[in-house]
N, C-alpha and C. Protein backbone atom coordinates (compact mmCIF):
# COMPACT_ATOMS: atom_id res chain seq x y z
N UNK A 1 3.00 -59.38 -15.28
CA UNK A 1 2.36 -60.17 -14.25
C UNK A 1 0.86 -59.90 -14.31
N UNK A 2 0.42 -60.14 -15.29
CA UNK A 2 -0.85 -60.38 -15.57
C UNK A 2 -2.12 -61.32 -14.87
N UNK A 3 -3.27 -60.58 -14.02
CA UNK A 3 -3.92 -60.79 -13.14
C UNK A 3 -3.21 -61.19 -11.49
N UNK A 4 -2.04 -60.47 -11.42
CA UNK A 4 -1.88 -60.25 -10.07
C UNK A 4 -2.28 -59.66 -9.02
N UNK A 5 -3.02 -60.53 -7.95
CA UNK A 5 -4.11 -59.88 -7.56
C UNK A 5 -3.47 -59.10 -5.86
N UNK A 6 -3.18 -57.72 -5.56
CA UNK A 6 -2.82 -57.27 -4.66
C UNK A 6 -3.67 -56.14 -3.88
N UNK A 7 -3.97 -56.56 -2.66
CA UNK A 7 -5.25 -55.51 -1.63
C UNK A 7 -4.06 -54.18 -2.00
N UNK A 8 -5.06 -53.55 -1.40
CA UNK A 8 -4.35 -52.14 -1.00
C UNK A 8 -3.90 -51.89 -0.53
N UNK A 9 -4.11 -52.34 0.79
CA UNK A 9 -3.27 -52.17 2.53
C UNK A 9 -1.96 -52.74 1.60
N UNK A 10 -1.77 -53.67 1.39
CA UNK A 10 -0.31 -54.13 0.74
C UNK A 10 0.16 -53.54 0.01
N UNK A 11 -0.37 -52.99 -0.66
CA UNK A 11 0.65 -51.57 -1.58
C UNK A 11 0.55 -50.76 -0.64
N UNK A 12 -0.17 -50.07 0.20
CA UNK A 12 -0.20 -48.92 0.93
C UNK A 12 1.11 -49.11 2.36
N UNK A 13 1.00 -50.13 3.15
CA UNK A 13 2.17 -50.62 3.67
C UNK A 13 3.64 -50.81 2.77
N UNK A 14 3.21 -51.24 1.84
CA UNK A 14 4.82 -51.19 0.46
C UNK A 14 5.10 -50.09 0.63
N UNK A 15 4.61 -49.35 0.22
CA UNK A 15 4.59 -47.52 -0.43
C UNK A 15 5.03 -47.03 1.04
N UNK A 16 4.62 -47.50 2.53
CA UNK A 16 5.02 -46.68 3.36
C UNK A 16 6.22 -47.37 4.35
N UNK A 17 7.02 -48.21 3.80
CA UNK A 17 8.11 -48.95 4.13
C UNK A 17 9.65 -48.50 3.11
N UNK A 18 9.31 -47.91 1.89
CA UNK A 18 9.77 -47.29 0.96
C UNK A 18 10.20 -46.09 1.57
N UNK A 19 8.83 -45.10 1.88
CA UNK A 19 9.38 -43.95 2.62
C UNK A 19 10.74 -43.69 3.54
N UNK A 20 10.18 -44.93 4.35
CA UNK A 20 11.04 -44.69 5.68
C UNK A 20 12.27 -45.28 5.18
N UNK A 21 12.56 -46.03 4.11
CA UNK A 21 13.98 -46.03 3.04
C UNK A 21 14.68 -45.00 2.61
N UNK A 22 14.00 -44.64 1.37
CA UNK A 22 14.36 -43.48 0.73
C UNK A 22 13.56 -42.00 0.71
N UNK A 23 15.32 -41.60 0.66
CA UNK A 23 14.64 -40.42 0.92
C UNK A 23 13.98 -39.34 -0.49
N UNK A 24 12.55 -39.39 -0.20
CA UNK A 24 11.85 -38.79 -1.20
C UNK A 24 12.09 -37.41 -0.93
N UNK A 25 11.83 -36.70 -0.61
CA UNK A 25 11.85 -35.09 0.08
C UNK A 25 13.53 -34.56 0.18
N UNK A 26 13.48 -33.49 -0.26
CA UNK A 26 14.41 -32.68 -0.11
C UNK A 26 14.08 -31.80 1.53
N UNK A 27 15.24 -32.41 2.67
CA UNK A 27 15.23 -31.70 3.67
C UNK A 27 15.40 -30.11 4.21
N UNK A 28 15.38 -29.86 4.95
CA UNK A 28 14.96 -28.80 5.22
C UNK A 28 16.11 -28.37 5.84
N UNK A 29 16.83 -27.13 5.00
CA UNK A 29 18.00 -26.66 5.95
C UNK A 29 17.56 -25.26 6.52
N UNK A 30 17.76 -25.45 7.71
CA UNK A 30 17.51 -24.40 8.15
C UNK A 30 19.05 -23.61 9.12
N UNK A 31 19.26 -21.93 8.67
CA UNK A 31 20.11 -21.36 8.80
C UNK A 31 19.55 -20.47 10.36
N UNK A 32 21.00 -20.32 10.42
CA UNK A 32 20.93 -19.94 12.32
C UNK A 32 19.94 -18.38 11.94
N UNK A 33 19.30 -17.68 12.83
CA UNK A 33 18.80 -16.19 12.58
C UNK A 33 19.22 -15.68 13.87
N UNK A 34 19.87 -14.35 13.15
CA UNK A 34 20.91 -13.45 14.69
C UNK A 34 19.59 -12.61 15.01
N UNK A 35 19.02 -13.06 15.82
CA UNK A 35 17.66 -12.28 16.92
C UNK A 35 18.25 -11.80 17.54
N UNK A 36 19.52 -12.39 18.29
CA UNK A 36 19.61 -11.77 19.25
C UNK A 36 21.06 -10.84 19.73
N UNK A 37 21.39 -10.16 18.81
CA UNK A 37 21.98 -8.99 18.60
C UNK A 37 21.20 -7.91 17.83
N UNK A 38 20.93 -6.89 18.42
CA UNK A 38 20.31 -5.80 17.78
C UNK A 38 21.06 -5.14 16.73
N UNK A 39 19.74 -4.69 15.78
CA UNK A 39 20.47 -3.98 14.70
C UNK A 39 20.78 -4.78 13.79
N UNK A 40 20.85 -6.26 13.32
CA UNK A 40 21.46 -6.92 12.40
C UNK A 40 20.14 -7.45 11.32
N UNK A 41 19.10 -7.51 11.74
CA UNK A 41 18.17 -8.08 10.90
C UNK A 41 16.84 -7.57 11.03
N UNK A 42 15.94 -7.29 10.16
CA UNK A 42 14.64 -6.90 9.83
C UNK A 42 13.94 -7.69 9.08
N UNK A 43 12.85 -8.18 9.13
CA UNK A 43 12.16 -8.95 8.03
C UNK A 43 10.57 -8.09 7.50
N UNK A 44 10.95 -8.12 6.54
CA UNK A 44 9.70 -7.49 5.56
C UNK A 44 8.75 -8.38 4.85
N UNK A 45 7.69 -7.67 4.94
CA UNK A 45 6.31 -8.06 4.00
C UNK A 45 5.37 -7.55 3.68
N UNK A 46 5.15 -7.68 2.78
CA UNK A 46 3.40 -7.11 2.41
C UNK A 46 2.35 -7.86 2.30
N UNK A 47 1.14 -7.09 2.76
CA UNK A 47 -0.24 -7.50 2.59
C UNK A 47 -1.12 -6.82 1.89
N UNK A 48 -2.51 -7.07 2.01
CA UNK A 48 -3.76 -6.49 1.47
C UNK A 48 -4.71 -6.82 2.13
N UNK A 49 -5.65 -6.20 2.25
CA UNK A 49 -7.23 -6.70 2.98
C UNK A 49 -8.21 -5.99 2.25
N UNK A 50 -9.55 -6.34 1.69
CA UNK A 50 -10.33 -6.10 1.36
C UNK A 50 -11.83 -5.54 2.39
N UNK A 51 -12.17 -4.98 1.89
CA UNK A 51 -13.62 -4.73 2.58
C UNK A 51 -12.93 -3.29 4.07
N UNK A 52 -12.10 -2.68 3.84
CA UNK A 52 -11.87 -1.68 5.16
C UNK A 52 -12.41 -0.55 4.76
N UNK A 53 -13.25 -0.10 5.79
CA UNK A 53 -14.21 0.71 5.59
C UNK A 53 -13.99 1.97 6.40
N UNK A 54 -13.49 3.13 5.19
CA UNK A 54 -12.72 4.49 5.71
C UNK A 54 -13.56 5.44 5.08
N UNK A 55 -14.25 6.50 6.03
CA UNK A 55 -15.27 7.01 5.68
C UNK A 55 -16.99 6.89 5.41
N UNK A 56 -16.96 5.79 5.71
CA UNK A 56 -18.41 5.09 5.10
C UNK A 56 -18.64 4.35 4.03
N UNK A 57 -16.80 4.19 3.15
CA UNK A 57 -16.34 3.59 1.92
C UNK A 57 -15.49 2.33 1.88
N UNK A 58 -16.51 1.48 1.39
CA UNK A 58 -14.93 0.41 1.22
C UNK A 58 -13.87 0.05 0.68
N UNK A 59 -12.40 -0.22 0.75
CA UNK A 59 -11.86 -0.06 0.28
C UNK A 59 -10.93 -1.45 0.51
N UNK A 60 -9.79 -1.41 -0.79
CA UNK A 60 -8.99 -2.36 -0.49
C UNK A 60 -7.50 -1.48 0.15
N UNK A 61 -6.99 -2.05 0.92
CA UNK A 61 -5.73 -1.37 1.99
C UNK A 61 -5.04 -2.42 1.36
N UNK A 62 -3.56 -1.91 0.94
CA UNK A 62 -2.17 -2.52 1.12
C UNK A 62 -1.46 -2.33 2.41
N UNK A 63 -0.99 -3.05 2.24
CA UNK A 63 0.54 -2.65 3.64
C UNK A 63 1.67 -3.20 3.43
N UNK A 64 2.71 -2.64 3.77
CA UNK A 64 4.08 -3.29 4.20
C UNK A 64 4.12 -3.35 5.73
N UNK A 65 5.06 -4.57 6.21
CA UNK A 65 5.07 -4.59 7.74
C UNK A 65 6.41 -4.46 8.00
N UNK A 66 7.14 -3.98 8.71
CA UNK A 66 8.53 -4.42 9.09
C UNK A 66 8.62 -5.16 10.57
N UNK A 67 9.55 -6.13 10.66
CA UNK A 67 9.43 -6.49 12.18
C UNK A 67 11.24 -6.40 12.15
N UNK A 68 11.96 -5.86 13.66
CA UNK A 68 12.82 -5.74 13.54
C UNK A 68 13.31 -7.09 14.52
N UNK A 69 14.38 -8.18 14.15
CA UNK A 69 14.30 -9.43 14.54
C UNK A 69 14.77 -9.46 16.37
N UNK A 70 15.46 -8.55 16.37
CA UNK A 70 15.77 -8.74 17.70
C UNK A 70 14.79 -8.09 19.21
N UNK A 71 14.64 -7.03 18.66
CA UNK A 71 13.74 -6.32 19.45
C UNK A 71 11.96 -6.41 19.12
N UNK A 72 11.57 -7.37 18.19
CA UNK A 72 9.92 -7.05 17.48
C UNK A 72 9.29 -6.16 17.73
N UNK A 73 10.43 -4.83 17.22
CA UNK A 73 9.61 -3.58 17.19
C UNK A 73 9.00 -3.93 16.09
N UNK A 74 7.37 -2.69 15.28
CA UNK A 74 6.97 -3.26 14.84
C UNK A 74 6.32 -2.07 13.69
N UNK A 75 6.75 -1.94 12.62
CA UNK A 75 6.63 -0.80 11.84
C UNK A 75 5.14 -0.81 11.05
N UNK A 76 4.08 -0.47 10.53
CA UNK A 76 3.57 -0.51 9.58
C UNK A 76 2.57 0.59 8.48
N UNK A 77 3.13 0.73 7.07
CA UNK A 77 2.87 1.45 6.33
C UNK A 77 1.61 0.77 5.60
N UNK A 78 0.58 2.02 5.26
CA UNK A 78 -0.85 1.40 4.43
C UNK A 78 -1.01 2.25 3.32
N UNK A 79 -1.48 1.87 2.64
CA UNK A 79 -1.88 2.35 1.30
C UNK A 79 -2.98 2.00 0.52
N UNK A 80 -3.79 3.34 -0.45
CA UNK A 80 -4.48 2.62 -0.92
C UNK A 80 -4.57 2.46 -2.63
N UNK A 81 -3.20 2.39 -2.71
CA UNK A 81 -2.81 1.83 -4.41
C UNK A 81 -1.56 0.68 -4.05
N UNK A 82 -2.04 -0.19 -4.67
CA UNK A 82 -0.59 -1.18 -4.58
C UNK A 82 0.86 -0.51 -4.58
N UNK A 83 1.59 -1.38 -4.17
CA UNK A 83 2.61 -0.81 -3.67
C UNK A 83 3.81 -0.87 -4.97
N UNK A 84 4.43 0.05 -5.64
CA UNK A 84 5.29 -0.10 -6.40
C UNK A 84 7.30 -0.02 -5.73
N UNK A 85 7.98 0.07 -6.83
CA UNK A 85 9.10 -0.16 -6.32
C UNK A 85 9.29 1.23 -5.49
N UNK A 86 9.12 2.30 -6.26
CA UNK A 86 9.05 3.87 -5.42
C UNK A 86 8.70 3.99 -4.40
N UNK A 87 7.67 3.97 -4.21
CA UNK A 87 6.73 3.41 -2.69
C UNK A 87 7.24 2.52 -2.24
N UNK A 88 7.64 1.46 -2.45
CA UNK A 88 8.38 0.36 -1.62
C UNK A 88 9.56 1.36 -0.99
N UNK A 89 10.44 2.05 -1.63
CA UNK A 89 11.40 2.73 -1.07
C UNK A 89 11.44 3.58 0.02
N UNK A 90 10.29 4.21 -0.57
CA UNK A 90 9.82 5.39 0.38
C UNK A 90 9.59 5.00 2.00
N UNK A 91 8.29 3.88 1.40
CA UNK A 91 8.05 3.05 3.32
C UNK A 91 9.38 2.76 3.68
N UNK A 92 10.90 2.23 3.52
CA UNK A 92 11.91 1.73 3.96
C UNK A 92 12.33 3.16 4.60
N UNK A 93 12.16 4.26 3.88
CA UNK A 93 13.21 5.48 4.27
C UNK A 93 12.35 5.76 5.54
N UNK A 94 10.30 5.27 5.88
CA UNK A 94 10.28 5.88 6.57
C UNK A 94 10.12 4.67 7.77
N UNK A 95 9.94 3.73 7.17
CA UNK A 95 10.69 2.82 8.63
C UNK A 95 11.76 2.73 9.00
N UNK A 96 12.81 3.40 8.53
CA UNK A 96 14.56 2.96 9.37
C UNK A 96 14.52 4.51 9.91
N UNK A 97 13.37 5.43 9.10
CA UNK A 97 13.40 6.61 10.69
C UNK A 97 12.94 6.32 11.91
N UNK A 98 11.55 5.79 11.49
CA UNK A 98 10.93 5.12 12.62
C UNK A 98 12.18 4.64 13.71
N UNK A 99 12.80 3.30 13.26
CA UNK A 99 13.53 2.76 14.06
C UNK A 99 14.46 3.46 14.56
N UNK A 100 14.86 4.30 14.07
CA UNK A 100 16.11 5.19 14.51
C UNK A 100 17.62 4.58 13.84
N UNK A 101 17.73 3.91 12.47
CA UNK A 101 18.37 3.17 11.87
C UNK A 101 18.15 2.28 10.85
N UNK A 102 19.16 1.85 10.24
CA UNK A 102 19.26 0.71 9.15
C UNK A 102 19.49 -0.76 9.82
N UNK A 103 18.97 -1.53 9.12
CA UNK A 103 19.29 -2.80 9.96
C UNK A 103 20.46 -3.03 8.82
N UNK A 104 21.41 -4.18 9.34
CA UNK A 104 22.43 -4.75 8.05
C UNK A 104 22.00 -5.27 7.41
N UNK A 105 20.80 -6.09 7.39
CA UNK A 105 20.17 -6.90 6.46
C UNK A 105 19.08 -7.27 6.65
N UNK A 106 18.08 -7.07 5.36
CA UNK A 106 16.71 -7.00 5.44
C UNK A 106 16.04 -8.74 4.64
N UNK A 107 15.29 -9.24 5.62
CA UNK A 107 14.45 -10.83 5.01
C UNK A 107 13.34 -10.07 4.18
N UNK A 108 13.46 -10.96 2.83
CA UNK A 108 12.05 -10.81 2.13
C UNK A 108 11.36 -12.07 1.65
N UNK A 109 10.61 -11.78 1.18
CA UNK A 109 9.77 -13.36 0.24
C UNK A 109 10.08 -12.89 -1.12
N UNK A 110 9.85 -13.51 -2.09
CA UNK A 110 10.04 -13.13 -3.56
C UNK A 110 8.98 -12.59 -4.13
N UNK A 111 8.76 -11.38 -3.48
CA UNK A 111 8.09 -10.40 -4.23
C UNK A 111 8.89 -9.96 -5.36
N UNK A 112 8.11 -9.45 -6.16
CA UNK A 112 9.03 -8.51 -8.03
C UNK A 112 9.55 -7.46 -7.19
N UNK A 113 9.08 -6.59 -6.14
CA UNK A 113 9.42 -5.74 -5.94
C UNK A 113 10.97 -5.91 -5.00
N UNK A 114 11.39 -6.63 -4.54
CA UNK A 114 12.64 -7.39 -4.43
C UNK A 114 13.90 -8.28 -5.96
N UNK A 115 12.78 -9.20 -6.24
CA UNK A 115 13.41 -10.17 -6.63
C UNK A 115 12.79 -10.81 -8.03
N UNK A 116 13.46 -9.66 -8.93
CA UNK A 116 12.93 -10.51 -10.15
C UNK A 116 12.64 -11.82 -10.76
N UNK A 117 13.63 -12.46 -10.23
CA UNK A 117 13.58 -14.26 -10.96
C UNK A 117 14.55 -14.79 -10.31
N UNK A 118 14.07 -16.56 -9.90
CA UNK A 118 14.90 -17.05 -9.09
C UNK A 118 15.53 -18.15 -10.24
N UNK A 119 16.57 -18.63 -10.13
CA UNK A 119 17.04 -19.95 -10.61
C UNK A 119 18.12 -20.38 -10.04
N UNK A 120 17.58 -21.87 -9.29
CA UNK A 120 18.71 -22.35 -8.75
C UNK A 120 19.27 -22.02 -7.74
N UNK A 121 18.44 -21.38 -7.01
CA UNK A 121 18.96 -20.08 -5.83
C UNK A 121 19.65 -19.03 -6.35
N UNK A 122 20.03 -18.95 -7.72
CA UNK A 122 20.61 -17.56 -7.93
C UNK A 122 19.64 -16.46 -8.03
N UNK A 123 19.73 -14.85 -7.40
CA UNK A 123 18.53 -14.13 -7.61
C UNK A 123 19.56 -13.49 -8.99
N UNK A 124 17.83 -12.90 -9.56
CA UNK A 124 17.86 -11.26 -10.33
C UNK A 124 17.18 -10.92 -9.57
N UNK A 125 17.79 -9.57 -8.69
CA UNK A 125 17.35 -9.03 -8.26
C UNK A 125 16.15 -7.49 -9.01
N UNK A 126 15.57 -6.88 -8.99
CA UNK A 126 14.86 -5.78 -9.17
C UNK A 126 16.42 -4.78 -9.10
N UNK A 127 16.84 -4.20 -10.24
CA UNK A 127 17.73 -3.51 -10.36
C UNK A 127 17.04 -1.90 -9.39
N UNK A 128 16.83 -1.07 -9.27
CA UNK A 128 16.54 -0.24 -8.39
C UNK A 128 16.41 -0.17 -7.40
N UNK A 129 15.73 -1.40 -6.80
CA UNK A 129 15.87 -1.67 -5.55
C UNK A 129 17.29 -1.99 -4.73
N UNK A 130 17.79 -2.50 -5.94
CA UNK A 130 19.21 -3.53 -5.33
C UNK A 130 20.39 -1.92 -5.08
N UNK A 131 19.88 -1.31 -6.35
CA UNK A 131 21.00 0.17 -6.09
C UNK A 131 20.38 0.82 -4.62
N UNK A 132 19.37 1.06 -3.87
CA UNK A 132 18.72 1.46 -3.37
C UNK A 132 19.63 1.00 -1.77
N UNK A 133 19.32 -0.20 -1.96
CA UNK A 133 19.60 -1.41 -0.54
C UNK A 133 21.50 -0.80 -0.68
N UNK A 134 21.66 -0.97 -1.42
CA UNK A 134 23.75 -0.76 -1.58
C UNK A 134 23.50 0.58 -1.05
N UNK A 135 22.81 1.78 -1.42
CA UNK A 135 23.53 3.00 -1.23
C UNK A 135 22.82 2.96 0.22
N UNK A 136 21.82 2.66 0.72
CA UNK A 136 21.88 2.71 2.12
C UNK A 136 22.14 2.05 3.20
N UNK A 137 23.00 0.75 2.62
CA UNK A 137 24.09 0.10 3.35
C UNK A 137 23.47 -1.23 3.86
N UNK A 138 22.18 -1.84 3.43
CA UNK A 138 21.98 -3.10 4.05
C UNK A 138 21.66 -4.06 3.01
N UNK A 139 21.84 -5.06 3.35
CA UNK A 139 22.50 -6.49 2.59
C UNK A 139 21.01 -6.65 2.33
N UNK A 140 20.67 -7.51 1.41
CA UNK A 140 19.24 -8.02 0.64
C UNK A 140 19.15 -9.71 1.20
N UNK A 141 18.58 -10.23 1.97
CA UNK A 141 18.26 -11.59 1.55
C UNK A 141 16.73 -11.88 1.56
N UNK A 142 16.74 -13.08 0.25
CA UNK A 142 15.90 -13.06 -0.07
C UNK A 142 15.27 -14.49 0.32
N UNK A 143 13.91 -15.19 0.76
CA UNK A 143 14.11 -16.82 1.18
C UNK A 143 13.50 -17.55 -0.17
N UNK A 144 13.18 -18.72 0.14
CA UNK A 144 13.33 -19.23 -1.16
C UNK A 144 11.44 -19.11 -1.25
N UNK A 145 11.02 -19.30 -2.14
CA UNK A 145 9.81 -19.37 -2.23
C UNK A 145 8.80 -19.95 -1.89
N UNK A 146 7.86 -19.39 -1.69
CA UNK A 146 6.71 -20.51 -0.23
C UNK A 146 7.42 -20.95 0.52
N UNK A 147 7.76 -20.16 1.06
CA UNK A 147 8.84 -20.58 2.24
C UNK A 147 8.36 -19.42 3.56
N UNK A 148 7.11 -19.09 4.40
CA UNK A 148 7.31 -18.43 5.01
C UNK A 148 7.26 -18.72 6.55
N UNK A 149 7.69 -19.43 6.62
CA UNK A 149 8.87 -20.30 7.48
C UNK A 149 9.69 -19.84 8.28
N UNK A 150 10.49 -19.10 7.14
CA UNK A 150 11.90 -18.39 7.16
C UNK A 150 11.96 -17.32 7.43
N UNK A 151 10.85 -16.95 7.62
CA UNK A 151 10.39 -14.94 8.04
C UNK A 151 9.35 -15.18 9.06
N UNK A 152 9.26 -16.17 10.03
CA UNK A 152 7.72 -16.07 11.08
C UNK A 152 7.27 -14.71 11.62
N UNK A 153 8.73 -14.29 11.85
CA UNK A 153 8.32 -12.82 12.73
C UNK A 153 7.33 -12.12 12.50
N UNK A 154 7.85 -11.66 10.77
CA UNK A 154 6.99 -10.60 10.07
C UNK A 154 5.66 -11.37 9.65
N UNK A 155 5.21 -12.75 9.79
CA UNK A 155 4.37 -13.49 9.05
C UNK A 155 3.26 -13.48 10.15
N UNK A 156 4.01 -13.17 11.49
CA UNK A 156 2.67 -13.13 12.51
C UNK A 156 2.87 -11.53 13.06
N UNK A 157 3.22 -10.66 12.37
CA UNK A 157 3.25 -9.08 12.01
C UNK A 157 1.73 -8.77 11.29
N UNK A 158 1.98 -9.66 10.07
CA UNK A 158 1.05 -9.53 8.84
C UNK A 158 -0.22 -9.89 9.50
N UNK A 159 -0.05 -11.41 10.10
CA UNK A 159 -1.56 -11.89 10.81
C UNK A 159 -1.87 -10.86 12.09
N UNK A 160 -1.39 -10.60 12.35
CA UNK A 160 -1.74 -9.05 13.68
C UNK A 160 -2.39 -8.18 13.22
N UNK A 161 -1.85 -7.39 12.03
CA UNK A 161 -2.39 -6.26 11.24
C UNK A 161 -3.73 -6.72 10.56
N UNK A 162 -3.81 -7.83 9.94
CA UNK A 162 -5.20 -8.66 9.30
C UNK A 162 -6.05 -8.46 10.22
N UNK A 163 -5.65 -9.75 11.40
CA UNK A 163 -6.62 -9.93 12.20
C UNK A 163 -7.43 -8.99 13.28
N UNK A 164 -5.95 -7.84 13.67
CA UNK A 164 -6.49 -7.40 15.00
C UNK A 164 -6.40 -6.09 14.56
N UNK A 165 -5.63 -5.39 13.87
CA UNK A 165 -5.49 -3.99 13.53
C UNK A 165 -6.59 -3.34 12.75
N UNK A 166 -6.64 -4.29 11.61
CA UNK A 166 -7.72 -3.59 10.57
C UNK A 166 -8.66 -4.87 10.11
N UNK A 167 -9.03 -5.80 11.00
CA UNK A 167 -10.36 -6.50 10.76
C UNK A 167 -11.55 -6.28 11.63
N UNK A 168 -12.30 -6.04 10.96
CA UNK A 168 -13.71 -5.17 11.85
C UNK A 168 -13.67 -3.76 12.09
N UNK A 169 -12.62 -3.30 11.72
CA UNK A 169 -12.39 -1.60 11.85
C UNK A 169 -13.29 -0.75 11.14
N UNK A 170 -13.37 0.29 11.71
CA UNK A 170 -13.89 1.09 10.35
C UNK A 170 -13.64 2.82 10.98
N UNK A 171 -12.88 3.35 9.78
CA UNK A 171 -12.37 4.42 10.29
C UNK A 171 -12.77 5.68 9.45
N UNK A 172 -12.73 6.86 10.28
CA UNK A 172 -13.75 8.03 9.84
C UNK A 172 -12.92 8.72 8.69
N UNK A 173 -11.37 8.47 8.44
CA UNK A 173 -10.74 8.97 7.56
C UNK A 173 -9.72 8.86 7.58
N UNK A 174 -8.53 8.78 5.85
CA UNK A 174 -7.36 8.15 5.80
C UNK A 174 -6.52 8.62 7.23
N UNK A 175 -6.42 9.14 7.11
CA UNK A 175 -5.28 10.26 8.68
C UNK A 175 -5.64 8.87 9.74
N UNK A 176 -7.02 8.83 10.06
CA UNK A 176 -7.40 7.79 11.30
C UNK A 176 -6.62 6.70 11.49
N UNK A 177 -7.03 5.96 9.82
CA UNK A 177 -6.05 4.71 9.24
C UNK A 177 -4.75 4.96 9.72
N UNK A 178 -4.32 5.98 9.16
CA UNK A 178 -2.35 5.69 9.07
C UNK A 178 -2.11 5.69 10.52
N UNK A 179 -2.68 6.18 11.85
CA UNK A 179 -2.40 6.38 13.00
C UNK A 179 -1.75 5.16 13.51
N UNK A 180 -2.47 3.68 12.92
CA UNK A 180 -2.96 2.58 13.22
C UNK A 180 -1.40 1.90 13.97
């Protein structure tokens, strides 16, 4: 159809009459979350912030956050070397003291330090970790990727600790930090 001459609004109205047809987008399922029985769920994450200034030095801070889903108690470990699988462990042994327990099952994002490779929704999990989670009795789930959605709790945990914990801070020494 050679020199068919069509405005835009008319494709742009086409194109948005189509939409409301078919369905382009894969919907959004969203699964029930037990908040409200204690003890059943925790959601985890990590961060980083740049520029925190401990000692008169700046530095870059890691963290893990835990939020526990029913109660938003509210755990958080800092560091100042990225966080490996060891260290990942370690903060867990010392947040379920903190809490006074294990939750049954812990939310993550697809960090490596969880979740090696996704396909299809099937995980590989991080083999050490996964022996880790079995011998101390709580279930792994993991959400799907860019998805943090599915973890708000811990996602406005993370923005707490950014914004209000350790932005503008500046502390006279590590000990000060970890108090936090």
């Amino acid at each position: 159809m050679k020199g068919l001459k069509i405005s835009e609004r008319s494709v742009s109205r086409y194109l948005r009459s189509l939409e409301e047809r078919v369905p382009h987008k894969r919907r959004r399922y969203y699964e029930p979350v037990l908040d409200m029985i204690p003890g059943v769920q925790s959601q985890i994450d990590l961060g980083r912030m740049s520029g925190i200034v401990i000692g008169g030095k700046e530095y870059k801070v890691y963290f893990v956050v835990f939020v526990l889903s029913h109660s938003r108690l509210m755990y958080v470990s800092v560091s100042l070397r990225p966080i490996d699988t060891e260290g990942f462990i370690r903060i867990h042994d010392e947040a379920f003291r903190y809490f006074g327990g294990c939750p049954e099952e812990c939310v993550y994002d697809q960090t490596r330090l969880v979740v090696i490779r996704e396909e299809f929704r099937g995980l590989e999990l991080n083999n050490r970790f996964y022996q880790y989670a079995t011998m101390v009795g709580f279930r792994i789930r993991a959400c799907e990727g860019y998805d943090p959605e599915s973890k708000g709790k811990v996602e406005a945990g993370v923005k707490y600790v950014k914004n209000n914990a350790l932005y503008g801070e500046s502390f006279s020494d590590w000990t000060d930090l970890e108090v936090i």
